[in-house]
Protein backbone atom coordinates (compact mmCIF):
# COMPACT_ATOMS: atom_id res chain seq x y z
CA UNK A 1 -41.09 -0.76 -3.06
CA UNK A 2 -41.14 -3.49 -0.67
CA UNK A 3 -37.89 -3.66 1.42
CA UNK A 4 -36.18 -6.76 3.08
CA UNK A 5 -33.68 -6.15 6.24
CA UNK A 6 -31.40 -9.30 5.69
CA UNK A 7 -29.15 -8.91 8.94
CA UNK A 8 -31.90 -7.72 11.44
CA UNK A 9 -31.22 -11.77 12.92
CA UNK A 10 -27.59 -12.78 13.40
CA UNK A 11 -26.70 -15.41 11.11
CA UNK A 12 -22.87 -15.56 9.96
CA UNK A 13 -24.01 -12.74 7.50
CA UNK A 14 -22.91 -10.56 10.50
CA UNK A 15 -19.48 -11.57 10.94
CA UNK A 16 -18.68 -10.75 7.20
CA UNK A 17 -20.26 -7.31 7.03
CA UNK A 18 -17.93 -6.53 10.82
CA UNK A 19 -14.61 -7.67 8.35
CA UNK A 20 -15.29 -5.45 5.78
CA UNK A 21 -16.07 -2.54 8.25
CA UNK A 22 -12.83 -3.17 9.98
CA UNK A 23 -9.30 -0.91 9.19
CA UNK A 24 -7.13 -3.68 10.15
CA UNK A 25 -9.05 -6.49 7.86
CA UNK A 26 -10.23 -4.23 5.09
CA UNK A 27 -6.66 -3.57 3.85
CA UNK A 28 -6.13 -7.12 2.96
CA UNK A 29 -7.45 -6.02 -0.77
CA UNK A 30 -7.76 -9.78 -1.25
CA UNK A 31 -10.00 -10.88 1.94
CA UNK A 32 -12.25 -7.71 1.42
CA UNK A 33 -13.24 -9.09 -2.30
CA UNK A 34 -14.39 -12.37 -0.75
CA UNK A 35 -15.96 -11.10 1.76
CA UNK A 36 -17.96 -9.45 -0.41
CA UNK A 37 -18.73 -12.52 -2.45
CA UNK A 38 -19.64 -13.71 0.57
CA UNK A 39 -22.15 -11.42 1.27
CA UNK A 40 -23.01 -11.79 -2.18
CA UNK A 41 -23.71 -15.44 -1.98
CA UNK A 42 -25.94 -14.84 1.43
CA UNK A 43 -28.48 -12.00 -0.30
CA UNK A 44 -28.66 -14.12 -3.40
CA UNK A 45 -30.14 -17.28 -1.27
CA UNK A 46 -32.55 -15.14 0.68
CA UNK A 47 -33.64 -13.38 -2.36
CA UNK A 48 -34.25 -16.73 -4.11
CA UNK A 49 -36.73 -17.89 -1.89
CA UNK A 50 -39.21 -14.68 -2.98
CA UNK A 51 -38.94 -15.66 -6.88
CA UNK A 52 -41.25 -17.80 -8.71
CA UNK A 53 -40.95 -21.45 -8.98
CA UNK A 54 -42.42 -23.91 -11.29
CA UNK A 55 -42.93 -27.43 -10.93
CA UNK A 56 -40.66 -30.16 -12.77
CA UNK A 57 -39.81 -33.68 -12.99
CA UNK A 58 -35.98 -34.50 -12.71
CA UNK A 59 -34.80 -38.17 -13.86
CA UNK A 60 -32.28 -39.55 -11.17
CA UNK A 61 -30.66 -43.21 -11.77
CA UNK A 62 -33.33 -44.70 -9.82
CA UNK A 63 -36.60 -43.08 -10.77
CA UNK A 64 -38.55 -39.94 -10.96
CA UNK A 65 -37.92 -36.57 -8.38
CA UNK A 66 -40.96 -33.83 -8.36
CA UNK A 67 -39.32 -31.09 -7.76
CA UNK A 68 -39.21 -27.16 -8.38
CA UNK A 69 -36.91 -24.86 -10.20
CA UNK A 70 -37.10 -21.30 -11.00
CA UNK A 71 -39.95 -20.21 -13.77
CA UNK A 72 -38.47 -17.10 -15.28
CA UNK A 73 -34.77 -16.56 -16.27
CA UNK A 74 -32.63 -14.00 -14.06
CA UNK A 75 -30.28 -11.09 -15.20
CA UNK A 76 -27.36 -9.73 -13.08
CA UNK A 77 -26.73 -6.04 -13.43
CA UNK A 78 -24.24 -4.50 -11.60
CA UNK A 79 -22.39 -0.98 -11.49
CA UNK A 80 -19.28 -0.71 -12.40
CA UNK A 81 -16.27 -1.20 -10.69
CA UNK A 82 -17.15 -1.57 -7.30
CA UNK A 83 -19.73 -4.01 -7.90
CA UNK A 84 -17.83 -6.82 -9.60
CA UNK A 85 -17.13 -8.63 -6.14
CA UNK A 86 -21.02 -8.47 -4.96
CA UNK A 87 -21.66 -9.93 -8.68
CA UNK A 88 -19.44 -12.83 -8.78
CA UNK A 89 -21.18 -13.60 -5.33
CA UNK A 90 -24.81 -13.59 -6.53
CA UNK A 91 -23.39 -15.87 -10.11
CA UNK A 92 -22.10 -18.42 -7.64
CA UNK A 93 -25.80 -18.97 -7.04
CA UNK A 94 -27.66 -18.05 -9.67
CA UNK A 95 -24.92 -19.84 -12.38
CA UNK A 96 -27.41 -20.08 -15.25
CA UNK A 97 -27.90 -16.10 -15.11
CA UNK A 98 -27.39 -13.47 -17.76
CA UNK A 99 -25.10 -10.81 -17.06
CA UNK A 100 -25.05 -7.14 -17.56
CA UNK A 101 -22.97 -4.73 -16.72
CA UNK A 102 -23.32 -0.41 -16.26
CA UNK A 103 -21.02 2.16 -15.45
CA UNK A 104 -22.00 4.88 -13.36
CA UNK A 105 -20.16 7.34 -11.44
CA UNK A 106 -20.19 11.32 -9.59
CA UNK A 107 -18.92 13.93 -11.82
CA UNK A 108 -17.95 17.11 -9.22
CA UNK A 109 -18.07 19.88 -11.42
CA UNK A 110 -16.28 22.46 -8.83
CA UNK A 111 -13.87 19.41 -7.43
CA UNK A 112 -16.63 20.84 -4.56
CA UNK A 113 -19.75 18.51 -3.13
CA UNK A 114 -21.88 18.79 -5.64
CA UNK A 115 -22.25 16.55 -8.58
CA UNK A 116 -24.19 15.04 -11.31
CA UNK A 117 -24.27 11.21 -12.14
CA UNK A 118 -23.07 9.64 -15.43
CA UNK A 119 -24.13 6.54 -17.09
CA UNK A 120 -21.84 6.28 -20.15
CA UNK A 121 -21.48 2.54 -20.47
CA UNK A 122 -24.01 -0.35 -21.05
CA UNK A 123 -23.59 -4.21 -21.60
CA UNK A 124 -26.73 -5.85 -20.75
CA UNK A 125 -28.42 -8.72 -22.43
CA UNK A 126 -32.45 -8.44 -22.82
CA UNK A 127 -34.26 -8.81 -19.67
CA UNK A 128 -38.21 -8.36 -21.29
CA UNK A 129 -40.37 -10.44 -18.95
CA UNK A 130 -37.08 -11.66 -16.87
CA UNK A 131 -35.96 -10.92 -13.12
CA UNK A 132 -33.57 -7.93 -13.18
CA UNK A 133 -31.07 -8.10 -10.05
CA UNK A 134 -29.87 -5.00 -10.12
CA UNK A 135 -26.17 -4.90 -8.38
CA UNK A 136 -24.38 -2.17 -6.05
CA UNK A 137 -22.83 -2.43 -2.82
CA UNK A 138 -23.19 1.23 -1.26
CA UNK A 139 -26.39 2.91 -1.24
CA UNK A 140 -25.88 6.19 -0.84
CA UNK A 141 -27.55 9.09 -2.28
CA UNK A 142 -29.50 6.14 -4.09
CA UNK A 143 -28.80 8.84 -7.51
CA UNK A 144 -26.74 6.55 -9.24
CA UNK A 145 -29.09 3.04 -8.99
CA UNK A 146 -31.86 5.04 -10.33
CA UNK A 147 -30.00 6.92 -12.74
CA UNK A 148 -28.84 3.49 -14.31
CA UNK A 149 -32.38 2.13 -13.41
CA UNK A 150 -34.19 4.36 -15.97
CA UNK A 151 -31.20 4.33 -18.41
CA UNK A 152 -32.18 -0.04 -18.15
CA UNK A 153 -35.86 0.50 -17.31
CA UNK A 154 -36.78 2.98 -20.31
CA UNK A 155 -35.90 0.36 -22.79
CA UNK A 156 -37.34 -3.04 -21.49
CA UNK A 157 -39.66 -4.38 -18.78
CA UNK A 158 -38.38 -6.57 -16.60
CA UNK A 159 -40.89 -9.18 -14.47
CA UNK A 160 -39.83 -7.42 -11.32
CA UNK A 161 -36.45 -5.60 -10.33
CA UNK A 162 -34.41 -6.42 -7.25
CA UNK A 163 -31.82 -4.01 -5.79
CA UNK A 164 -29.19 -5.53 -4.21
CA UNK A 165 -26.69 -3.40 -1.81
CA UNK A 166 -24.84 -4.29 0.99
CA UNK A 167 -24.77 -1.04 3.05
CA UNK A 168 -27.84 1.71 2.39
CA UNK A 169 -28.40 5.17 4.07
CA UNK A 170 -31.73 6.17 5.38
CA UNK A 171 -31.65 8.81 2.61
CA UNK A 172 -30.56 6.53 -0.20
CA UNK A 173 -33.71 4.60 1.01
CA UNK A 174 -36.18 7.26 1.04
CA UNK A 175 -34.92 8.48 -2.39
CA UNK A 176 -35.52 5.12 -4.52
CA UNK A 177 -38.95 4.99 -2.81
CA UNK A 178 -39.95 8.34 -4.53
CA UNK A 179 -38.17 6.94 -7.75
CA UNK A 180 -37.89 3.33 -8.47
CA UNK A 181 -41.32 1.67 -10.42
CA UNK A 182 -43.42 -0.07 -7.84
CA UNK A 183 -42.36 -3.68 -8.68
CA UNK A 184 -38.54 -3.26 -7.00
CA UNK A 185 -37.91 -4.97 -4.32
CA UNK A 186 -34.62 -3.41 -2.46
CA UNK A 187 -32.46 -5.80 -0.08
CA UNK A 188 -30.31 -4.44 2.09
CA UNK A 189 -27.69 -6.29 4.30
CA UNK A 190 -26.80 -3.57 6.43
CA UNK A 191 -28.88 -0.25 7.41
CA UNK A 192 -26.19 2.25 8.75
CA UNK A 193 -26.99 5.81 10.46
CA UNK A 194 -27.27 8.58 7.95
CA UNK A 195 -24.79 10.30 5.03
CA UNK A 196 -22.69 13.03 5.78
CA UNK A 197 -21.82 16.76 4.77
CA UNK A 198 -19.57 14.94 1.46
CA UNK A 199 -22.74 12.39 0.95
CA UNK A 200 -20.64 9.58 2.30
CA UNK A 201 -21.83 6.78 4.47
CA UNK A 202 -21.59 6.94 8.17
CA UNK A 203 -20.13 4.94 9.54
CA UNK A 204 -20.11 3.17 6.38
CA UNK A 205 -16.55 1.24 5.07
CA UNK A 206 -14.78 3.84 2.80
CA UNK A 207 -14.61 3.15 -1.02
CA UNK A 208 -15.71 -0.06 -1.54
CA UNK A 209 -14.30 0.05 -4.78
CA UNK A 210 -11.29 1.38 -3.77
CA UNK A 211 -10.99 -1.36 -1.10
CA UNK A 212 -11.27 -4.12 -3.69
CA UNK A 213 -9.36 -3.30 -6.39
CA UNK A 214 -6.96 0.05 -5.38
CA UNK A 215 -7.24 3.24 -5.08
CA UNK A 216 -8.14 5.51 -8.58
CA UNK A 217 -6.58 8.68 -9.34
């Protein structure tokens, strides 16, 4: 799994991850969504530039342009809910995409730290031969992305798969390496310090789902 660091140079990708990070801007429900987008529009450029490209010939009102577009067709995955923001980000760029959508979550059995992760619900168009952007901002435990990676991956063979998240965990990290097929490629805006005893990000944001679109009961 090849890994790309996309805020180890300061570039106004910074400035957005500090907002969302922040108790007194995060709590603006509103600003936190779009600063997520934002984000969202920043990974999508800098993973563009890694896909494949094939040559074409556009028609403008004065002549011919050779130029180059993308060769094979994209899909957008994300997880369910807290991915929707980080989605609509990457769509602003990618606008010709398919879109797919998963739900998966932690079930505590003991209301205790332990848990299992469920992958009940699927939406995804075909995405034989295609790039597969797979969509989450927290990467945690990294259990849920490859849960819903080989719920995805056991049915269809994507081109390659790229991971999107905005915030990962050294552990989260360490986990898809040992469990993801060889032809991911992960992105990460943010690298933060570790998970804690609850598996939470430190220091992390909160809920980023929560944040975005209220808190669930």
């Amino acid at each position: 799994m090849h890994i790309n660091y996309i805020s180890e140079q300061n570039s106004i990708l910074n400035h957005f991850l500090a907002q969302i990070r922040d108790v007194n801007i995060q709590k603006d429900s509103m600003r936190f969504r779009k600063n997520i987008e934002r984000i969202g529009e920043i990974m999508a450029y800098e993973l563009s530039k890694t896909l494949d490209y094939k040559n074409i010939d556009v028609q403008t009102p004065l002549g011919i342009k050779h130029t180059t577009t993308i060769a094979e067709p994209v899909v957008l995955c994300s997880i369910l809910r807290a991915g929707l923001a980080l989605h609509q980000g990457f769509m602003s760029f990618f606008d010709n995409a398919e879109n797919g959508f998963v739900s998966a979550y932690r079930h505590h059995y003991d209301n205790d730290d332990k848990f299992e992760i469920l992958v009940e619900y699927q939406a995804a168009p075909s995405f034989e031969g295609k790039n597969l952007i797979l969509i989450d901002p927290m990467l945690a435990t990294g259990q849920s992305l490859v849960a819903v990676l080989h719920k995805l991956h056991l049915e269809q063979k994507p081109k390659e798969i790229h991971i999107a998240v905005v915030i990962a965990t050294p552990e989260g990290i360490e986990y898809l390496e040992k469990n993801v097929p060889e032809n991911c490629h992960l992105w990460v805006a943010a690298l933060d310090e570790k998970l804690n005893e609850h598996n939470y990000i430190v220091p992390g944001l909160g809920d980023a789902g929560d944040l975005a679109y209220g808190i669930k009961l």
